[in-house]
Protein backbone atom coordinates (compact mmCIF):
# COMPACT_ATOMS: atom_id res chain seq x y z
CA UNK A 1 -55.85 4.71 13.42
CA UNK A 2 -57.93 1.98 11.13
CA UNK A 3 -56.73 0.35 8.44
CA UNK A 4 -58.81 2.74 6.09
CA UNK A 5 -57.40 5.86 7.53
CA UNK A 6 -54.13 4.19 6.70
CA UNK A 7 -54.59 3.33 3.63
CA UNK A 8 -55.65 6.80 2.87
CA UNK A 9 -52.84 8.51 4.42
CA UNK A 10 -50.59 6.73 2.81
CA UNK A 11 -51.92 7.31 -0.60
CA UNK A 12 -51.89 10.71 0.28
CA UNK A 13 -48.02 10.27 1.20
CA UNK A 14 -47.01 8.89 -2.09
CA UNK A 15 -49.04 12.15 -3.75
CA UNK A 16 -46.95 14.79 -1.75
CA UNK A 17 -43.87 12.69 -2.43
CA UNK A 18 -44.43 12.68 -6.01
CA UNK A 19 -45.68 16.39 -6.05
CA UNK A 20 -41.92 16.98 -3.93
CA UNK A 21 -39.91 15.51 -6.66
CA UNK A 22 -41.44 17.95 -9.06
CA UNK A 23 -44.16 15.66 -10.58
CA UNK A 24 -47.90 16.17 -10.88
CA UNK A 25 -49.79 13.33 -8.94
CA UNK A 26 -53.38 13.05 -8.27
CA UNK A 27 -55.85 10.32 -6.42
CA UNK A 28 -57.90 9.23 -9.13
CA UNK A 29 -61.23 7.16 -10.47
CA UNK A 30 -63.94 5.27 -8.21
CA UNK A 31 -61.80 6.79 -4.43
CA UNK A 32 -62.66 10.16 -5.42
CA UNK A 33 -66.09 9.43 -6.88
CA UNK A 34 -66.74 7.61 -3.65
CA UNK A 35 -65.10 10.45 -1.13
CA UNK A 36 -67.48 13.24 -3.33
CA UNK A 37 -70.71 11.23 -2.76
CA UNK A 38 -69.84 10.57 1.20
CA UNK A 39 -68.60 7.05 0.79
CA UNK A 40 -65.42 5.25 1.92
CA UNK A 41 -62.79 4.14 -0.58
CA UNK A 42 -61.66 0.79 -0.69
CA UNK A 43 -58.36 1.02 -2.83
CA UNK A 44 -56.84 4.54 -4.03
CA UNK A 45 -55.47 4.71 -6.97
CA UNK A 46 -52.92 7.09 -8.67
CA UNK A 47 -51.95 8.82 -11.77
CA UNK A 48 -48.76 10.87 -12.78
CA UNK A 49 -46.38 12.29 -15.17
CA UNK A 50 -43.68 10.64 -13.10
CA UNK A 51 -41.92 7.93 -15.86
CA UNK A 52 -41.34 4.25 -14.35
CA UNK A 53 -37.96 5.20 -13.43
CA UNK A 54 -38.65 7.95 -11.46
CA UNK A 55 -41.33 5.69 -9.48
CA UNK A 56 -38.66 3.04 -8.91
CA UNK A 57 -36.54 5.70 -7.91
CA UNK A 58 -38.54 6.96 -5.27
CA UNK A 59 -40.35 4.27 -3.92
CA UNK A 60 -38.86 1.63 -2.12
CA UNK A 61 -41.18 -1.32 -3.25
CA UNK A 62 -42.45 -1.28 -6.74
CA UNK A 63 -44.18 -4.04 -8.73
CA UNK A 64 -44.70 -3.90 -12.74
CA UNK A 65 -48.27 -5.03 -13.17
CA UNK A 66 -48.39 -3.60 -16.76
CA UNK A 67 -45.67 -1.56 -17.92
CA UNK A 68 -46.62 -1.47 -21.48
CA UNK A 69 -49.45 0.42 -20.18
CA UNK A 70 -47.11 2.77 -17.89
CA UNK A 71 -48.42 1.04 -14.64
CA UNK A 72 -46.82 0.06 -11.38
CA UNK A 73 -47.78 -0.99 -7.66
CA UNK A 74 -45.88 0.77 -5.02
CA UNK A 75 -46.55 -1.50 -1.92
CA UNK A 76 -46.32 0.54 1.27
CA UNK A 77 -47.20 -1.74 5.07
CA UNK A 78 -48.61 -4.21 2.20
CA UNK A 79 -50.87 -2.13 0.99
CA UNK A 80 -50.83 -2.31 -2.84
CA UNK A 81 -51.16 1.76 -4.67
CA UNK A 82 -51.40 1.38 -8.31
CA UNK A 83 -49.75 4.15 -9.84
CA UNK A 84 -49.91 5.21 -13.66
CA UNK A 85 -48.68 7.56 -16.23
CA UNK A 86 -51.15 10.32 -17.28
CA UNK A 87 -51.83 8.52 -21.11
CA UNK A 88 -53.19 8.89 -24.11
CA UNK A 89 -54.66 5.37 -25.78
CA UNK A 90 -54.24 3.70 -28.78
CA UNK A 91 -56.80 2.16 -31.07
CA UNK A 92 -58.96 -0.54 -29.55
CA UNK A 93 -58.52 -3.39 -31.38
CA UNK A 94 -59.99 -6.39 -29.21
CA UNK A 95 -62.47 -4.76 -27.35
CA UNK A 96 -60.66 -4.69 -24.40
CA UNK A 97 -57.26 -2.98 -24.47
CA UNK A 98 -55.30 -0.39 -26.28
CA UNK A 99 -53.22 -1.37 -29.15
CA UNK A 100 -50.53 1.04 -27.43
CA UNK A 101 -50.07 4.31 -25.43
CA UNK A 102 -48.51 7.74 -25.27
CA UNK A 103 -47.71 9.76 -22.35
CA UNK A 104 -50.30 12.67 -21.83
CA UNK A 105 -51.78 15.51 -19.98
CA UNK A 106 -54.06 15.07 -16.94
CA UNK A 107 -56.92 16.30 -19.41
CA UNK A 108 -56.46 13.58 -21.78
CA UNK A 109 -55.77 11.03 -19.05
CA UNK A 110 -59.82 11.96 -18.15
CA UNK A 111 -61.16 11.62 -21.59
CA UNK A 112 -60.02 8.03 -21.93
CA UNK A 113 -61.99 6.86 -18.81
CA UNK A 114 -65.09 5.06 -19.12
CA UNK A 115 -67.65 7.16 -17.37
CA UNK A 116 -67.80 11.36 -15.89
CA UNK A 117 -68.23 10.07 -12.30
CA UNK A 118 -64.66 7.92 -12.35
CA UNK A 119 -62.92 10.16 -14.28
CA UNK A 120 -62.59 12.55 -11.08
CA UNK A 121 -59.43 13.86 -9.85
CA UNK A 122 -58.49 15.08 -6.33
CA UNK A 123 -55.68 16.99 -5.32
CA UNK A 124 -54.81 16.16 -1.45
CA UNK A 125 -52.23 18.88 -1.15
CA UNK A 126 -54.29 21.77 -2.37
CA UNK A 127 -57.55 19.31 -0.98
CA UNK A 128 -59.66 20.35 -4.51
CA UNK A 129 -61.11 17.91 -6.73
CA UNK A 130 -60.50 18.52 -10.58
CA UNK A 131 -63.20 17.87 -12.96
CA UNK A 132 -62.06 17.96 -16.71
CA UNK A 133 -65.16 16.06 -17.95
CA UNK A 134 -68.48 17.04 -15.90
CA UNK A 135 -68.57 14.38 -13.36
CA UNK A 136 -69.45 16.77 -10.64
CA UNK A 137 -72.34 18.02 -12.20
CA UNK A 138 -73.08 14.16 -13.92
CA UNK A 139 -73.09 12.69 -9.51
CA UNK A 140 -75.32 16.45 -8.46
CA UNK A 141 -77.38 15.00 -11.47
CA UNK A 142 -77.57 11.06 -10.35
CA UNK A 143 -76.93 9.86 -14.03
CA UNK A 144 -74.11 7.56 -15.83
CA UNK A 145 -72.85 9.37 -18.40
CA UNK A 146 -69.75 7.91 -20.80
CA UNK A 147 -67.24 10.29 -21.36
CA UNK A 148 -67.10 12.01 -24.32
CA UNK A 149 -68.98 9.50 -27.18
CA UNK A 150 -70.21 7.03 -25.91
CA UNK A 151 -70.26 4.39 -28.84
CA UNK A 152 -66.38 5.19 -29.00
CA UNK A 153 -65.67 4.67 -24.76
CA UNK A 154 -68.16 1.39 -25.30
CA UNK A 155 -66.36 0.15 -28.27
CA UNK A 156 -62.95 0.53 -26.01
CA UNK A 157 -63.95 -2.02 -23.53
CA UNK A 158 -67.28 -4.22 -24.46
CA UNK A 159 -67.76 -5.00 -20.25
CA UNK A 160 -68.56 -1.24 -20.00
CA UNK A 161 -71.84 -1.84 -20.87
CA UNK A 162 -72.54 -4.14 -18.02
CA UNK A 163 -70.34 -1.56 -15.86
CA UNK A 164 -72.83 1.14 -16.56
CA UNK A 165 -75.60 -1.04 -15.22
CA UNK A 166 -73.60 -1.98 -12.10
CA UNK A 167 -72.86 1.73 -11.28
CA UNK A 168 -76.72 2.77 -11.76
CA UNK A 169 -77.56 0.11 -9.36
CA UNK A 170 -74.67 0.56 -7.30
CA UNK A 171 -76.13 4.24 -6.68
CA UNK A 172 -79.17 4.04 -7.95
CA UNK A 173 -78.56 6.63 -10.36
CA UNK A 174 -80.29 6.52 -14.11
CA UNK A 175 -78.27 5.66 -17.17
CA UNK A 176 -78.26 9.04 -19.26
CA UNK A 177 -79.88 8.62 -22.67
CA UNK A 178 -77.57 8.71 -25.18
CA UNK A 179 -75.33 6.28 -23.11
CA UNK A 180 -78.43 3.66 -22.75
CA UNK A 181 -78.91 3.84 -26.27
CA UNK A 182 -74.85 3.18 -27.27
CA UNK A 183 -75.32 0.17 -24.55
CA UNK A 184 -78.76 -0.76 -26.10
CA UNK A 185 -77.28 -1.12 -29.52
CA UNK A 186 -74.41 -2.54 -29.07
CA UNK A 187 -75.82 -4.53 -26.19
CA UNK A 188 -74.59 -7.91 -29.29
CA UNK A 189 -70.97 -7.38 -29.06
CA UNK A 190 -70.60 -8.04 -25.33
CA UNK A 191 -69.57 -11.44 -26.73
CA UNK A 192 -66.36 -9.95 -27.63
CA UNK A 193 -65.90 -10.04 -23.71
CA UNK A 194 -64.79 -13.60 -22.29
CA UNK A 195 -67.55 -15.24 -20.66
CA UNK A 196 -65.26 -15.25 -16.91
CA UNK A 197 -65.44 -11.68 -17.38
CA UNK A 198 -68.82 -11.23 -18.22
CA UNK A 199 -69.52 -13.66 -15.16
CA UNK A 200 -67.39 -11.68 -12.59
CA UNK A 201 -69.43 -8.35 -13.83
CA UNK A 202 -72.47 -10.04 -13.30
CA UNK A 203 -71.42 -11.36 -9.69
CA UNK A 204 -71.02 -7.85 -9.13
CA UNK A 205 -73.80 -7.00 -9.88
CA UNK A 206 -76.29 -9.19 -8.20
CA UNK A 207 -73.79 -8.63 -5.04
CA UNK A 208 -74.85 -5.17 -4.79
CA UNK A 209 -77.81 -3.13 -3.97
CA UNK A 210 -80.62 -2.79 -5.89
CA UNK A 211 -80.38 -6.31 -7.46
CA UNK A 212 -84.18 -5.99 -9.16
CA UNK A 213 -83.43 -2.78 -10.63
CA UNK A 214 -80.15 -3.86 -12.10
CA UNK A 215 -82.45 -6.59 -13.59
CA UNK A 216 -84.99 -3.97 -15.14
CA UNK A 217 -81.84 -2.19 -16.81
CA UNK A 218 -80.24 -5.07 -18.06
CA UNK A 219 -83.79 -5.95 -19.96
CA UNK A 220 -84.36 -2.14 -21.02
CA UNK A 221 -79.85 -1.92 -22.30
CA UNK A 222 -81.28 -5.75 -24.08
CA UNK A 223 -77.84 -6.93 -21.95
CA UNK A 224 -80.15 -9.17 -20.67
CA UNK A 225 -81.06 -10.81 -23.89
CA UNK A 226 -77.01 -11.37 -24.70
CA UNK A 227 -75.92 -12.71 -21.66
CA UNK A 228 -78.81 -14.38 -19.64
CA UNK A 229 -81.56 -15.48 -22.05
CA UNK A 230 -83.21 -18.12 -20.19
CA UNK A 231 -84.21 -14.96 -17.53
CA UNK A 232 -85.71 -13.08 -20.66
CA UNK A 233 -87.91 -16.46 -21.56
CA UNK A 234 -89.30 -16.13 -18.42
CA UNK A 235 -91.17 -12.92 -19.80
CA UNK A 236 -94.79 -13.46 -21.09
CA UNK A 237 -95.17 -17.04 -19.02
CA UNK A 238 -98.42 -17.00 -17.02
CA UNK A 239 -98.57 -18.16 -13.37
CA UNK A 240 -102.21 -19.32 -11.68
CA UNK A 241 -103.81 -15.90 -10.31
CA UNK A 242 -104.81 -17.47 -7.34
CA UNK A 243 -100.86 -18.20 -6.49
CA UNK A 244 -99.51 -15.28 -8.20
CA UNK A 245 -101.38 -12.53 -9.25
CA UNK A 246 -98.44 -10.34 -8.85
CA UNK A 247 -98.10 -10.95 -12.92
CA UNK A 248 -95.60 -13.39 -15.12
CA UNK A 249 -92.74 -15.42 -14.18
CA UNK A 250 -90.27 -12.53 -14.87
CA UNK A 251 -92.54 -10.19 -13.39
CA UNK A 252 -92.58 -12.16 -10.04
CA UNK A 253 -88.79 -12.84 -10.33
CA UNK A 254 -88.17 -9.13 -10.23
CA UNK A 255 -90.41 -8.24 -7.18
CA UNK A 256 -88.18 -10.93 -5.37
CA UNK A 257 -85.42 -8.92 -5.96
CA UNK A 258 -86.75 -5.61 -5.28
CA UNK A 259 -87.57 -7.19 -1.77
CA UNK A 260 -84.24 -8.49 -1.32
CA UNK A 261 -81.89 -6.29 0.98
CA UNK A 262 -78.84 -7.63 0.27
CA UNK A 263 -76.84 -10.75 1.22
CA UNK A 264 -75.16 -13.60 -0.55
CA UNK A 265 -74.31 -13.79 -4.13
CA UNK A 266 -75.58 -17.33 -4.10
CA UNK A 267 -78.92 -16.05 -2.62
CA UNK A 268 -79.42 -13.61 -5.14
CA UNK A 269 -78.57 -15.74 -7.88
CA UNK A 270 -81.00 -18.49 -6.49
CA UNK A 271 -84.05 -15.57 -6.77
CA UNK A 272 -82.97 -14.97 -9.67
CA UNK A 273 -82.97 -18.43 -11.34
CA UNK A 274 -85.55 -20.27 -8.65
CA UNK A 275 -88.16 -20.35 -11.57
CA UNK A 276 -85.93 -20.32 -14.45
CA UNK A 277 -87.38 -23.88 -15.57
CA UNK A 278 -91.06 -22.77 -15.53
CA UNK A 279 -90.75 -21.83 -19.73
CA UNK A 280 -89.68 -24.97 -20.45
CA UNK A 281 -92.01 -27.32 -17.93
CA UNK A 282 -95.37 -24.79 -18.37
CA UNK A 283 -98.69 -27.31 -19.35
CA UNK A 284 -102.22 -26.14 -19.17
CA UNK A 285 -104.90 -28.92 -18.07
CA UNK A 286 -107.43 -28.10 -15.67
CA UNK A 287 -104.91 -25.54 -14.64
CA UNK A 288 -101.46 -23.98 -15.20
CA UNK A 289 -98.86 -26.14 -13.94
CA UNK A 290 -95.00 -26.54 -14.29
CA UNK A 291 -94.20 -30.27 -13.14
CA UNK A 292 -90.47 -30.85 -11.64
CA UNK A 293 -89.93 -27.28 -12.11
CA UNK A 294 -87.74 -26.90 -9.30
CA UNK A 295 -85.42 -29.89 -9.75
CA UNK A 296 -85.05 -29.30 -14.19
CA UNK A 297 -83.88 -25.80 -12.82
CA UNK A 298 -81.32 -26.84 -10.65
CA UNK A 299 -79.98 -28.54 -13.50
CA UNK A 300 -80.69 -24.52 -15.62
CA UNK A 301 -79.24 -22.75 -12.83
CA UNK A 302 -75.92 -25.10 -13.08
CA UNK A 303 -75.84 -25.32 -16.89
CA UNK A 304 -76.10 -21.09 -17.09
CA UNK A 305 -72.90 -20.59 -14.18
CA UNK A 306 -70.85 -22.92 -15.41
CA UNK A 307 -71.11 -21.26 -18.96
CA UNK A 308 -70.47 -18.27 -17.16
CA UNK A 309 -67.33 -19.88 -15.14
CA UNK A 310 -68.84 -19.31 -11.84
CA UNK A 311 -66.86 -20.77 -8.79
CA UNK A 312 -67.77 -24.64 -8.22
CA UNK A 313 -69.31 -23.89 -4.91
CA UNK A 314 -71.34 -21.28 -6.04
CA UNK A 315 -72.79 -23.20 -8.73
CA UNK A 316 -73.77 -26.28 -6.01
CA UNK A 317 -75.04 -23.31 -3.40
CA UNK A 318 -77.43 -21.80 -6.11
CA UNK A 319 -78.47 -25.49 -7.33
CA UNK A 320 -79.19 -26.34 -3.72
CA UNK A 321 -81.58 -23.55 -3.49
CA UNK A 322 -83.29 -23.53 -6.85
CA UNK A 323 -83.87 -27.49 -6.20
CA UNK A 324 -85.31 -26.80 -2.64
CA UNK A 325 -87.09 -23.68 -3.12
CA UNK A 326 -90.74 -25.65 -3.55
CA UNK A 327 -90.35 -28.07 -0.20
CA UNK A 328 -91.50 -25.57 1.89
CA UNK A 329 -95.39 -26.21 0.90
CA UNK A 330 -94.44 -29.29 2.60
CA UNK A 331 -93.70 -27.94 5.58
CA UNK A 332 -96.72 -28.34 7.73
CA UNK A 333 -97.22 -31.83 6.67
CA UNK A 334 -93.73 -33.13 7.57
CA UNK A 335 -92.80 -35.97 10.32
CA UNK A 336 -90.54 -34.38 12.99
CA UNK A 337 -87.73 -36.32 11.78
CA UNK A 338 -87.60 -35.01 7.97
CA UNK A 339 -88.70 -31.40 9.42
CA UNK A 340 -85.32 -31.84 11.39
CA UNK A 341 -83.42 -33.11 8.51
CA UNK A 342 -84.69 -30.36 6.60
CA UNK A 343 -83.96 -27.43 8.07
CA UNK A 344 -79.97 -29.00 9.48
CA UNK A 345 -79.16 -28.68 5.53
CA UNK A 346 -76.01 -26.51 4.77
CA UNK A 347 -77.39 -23.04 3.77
CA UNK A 348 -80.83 -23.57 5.29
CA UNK A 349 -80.87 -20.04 5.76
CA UNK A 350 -80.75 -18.89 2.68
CA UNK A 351 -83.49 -21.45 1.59
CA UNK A 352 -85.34 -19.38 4.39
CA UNK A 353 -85.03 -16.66 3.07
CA UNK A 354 -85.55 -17.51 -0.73
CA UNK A 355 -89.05 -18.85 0.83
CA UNK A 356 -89.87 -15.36 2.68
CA UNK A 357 -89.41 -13.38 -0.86
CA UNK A 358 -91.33 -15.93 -2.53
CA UNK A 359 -94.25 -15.93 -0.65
CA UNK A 360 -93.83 -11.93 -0.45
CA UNK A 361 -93.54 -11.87 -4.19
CA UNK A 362 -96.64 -13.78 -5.13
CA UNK A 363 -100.00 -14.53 -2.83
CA UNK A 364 -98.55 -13.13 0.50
CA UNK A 365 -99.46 -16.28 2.17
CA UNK A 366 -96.85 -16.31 4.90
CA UNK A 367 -98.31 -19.42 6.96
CA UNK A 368 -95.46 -22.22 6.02
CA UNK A 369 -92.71 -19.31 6.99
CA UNK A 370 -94.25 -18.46 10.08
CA UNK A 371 -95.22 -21.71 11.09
CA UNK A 372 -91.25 -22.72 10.32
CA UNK A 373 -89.74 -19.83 12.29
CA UNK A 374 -91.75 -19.87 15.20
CA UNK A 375 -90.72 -23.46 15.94
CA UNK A 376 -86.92 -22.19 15.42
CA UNK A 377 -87.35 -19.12 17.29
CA UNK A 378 -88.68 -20.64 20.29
CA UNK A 379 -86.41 -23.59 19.94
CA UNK A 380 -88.48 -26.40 19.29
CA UNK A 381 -86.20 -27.10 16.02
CA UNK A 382 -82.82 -26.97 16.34
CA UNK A 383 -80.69 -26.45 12.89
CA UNK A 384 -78.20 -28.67 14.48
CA UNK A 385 -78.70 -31.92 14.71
CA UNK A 386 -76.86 -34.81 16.92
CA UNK A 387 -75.31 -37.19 14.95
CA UNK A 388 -76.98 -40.74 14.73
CA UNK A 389 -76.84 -42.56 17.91
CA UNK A 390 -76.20 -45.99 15.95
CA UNK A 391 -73.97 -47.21 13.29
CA UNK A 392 -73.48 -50.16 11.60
CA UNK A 393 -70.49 -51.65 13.66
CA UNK A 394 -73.35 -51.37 16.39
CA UNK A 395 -75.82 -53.28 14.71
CA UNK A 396 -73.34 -56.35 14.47
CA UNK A 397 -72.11 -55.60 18.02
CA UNK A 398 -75.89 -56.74 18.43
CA UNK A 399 -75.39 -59.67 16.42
CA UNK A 400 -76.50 -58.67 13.01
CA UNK A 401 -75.29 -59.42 10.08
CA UNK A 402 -74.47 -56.87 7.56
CA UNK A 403 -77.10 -56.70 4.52
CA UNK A 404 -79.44 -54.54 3.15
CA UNK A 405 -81.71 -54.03 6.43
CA UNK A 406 -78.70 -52.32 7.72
CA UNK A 407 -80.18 -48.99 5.93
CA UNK A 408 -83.40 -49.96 6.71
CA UNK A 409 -82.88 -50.48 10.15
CA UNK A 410 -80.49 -47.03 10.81
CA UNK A 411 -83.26 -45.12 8.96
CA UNK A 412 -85.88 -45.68 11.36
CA UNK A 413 -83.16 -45.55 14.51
CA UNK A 414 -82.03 -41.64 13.41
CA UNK A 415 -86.32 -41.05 12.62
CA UNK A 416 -86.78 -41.87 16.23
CA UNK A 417 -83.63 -40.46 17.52
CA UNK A 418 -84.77 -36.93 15.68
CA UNK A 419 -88.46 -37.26 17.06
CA UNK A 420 -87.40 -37.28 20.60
CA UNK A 421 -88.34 -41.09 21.35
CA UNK A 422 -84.63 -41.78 22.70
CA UNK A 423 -81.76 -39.81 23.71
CA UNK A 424 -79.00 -42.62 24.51
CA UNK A 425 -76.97 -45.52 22.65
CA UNK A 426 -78.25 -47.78 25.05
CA UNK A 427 -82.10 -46.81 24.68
CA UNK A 428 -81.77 -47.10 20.95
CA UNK A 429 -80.37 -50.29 20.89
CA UNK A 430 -83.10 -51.75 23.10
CA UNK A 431 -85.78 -49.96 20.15
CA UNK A 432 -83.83 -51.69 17.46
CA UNK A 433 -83.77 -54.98 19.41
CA UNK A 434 -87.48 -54.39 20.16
CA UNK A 435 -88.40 -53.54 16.44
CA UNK A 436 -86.18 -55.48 14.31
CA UNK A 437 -85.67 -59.19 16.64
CA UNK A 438 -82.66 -60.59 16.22
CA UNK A 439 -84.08 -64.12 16.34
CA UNK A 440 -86.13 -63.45 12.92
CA UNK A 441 -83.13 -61.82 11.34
CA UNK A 442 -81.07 -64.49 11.60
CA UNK A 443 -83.85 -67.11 10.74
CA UNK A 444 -84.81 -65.23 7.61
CA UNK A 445 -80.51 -64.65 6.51
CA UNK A 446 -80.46 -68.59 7.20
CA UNK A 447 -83.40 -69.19 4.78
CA UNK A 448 -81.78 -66.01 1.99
CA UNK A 449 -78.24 -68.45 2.67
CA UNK A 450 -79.90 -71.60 2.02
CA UNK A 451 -81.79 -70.61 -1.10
CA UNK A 452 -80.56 -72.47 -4.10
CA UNK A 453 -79.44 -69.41 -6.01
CA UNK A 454 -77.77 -68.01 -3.06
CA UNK A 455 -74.26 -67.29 -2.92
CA UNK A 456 -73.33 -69.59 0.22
CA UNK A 457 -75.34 -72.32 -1.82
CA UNK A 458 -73.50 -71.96 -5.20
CA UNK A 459 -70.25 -72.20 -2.92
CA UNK A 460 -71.26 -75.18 -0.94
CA UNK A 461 -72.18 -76.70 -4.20
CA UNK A 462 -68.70 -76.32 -5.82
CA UNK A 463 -67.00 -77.47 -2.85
CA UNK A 464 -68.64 -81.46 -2.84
């Protein structure tokens, strides 16, 4: 049995013991949303009348994780449940959690969840799902719908807002209307939400499927405008026709992410902020341009994740790509050594990709990809590269002398070494020997040392 049947037996277990000791107990939330619509829960959660004690009593390992809320973790083959009291909350006071609760029914329990389709319960003993609040008919239906009024389940928890777009996208259901507007006009107070977790919503977001139309809703909910306003300023800016006549920046942004299929959170987030600079380096001469667009929105990307308290890594992963994103129209043009160096970089692949929904999303021109993957695909490029044949301890094995040339003279060695012109130490030390002669090094650091500003000279000078 796999660790997911496990999991779910067990949950199942704790249920039946619950129900044995004379308690109600039910799976609730997102596992019985997901087992309704065919999917595969990931955690399993659980809700009871059983008090704290009675839990302790009957489990063997139990963890308070917030008992002023009347939750616990019973860990079974370290596998966390969380298991709650059927409640009743108190009045909202920092937009997050209840001032206080009160034991309730099952009914009540449902009306204080955030939206129809997690406010599901399933009954494993009698194997029926309970719906107190229309999330059956809300998931037949494909819509988001807060339960009960919505301005009042928003007003609960700000980050529901953003929640409601990351379940629409999630399942590309629609956000039902009086629930988009609550979100659209309250869409200002998500600031009452900590920016860490505004950023971890986000992550979740652009993690998931359907990353461009979670970008449409957060413009239509105005989310957008609150929490990522240098991706709204991209609205409105022109691009040349003959390079994008696909539309505006934002508009070409988008199609990138309806293209994308999935992958990295640091890919997604380097579509979606690849261009973010183009508002603020747009200038029309004989054409439109945006100069240094690419490297000024490295520096965006990183300014808008750390605000957000994005993980250090994915801030220098997203920065890598934004910065790169424009050295593919180089491509063609490049000596075999920088072509090499180019495509050995950490996340390469991603900067591969980012290129492929680029060219997609604008002109269709596809000749710098192609011309890139064929010479990977059959080989002729290898992503990893041999470290450099020579180093500097080599150089004065040789007898030079350390200085500036050193650079100079390791530079071209790895250039050759990465264009195929030597494969051993030995043959790259006769090219150095050959290029750089040892005889005029020396002569010309003899004439540097003898110069009268020179540091030997000064020294020889203080010495008589």
């Amino acid at each position: 049995m796999n660790r997911s049947s496990l999991k779910k037996n067990y949950a199942f277990e704790i249920v039946k013991c619950l129900n044995s000791a004379g308690f109600k107990a039910y799976i609730v939330g997102g596992a019985v949303r997901d087992m309704v619509m065919g999917g595969e829960p990931k955690d399993y959660d659980i809700a009871t009348n059983a008090s704290i004690s009675d839990i302790e009593r009957l489990f063997e390992k139990v963890y308070p994780v917030g008992r002023q809320f009347g939750v616990n973790l019973v860990v079974i083959d370290d596998e966390p449940y969380e298991i709650a009291l059927f409640r009743r909350d108190g009045v909202y006071k920092d937009g997050r959690r209840p001032s206080g609760i009160e034991p309730a029914d099952p009914v009540d329990d449902a009306g204080r969840r955030d939206f129809t389709i997690n406010a599901l319960f399933y009954d494993p003993v009698k194997d029926k799902v309970i719906d107190h609040v229309g999330g059956l008919k809300d998931i037949k239906k494909r819509i988001i719908r807060a339960v009960g009024n919505p301005d009042d389940r928003l007003s609960e928890d700000r980050l529901r807002m953003l929640r409601a777009v990351r379940f629409a996208a999630r399942f590309s259901f629609t956000i039902e209307p009086s629930t988009a507007r609550a979100v659209r006009e309250n869409a200002y107070k998500v600031h009452d939400v900590s920016a860490e977790r505004i950023g971890a919503e986000l992550l979740e977001i652009f993690s998931g499927p359907n990353t461009g139309y979670a970008l449409t809703l957060l413009d239509e909910t105005n989310l957008l405008l609150e929490v990522l306003p240098e991706v709204c300023a991209m609205k409105g800016i022109e691009q040349p026709s003959e390079y994008h006549p696909e539309g505006d920046v934002f508009e070409h942004t988008r199609d990138m992410l309806e293209l994308f299929n999935g992958g990295t959170a640091s890919l997604a987030f380097g579509i979606l902020f690849h261009d973010i600079a183009k508002p603020a380096t747009m200038t029309r001469t004989d054409r439109i341009r945006f100069h240094h667009h690419a490297e000024t929105g490295a520096v965006t990307a990183g300014r808008i994740l750390k605000r957000l308290r994005f993980k250090n890594n994915t801030v220098a992963r997203v920065q890598v790509l934004v910065r790169n994103h424009m050295h593919f129209i180089d491509v063609r043009k490049m000596r075999l050594s920088r072509l090499r160096r180019f495509i050995s970089q950490e996340g390469f692949d991603e900067m591969l990709e980012l290129h492929r929904l680029d060219s997609l999303a604008s002109n269709g021109n596809m000749s710098n990809y192609e011309f890139l993957k064929n010479l990977i695909d059959n080989e002729k490029l290898h992503q990893n590269i041999s470290p450099p044949l020579l180093t500097g301890h080599d150089l004065i094995e040789l007898g030079y002398e350390p200085g500036p040339v050193f650079s100079k003279i390791l530079r071209m060695a790895e250039d050759m070494q990465l264009e195929g012109k030597f494969e051993t130490k030995e043959d790259a030390k006769d090219f150095v020997l050959r290029e750089f002669s040892l005889q005029t090094h020396q002569q010309n650091r003899k004439l540097k040392n003898n110069r009268p500003d020179s540091p030997e000279s000064r020294d020889a000078e203080q010495n008589t």
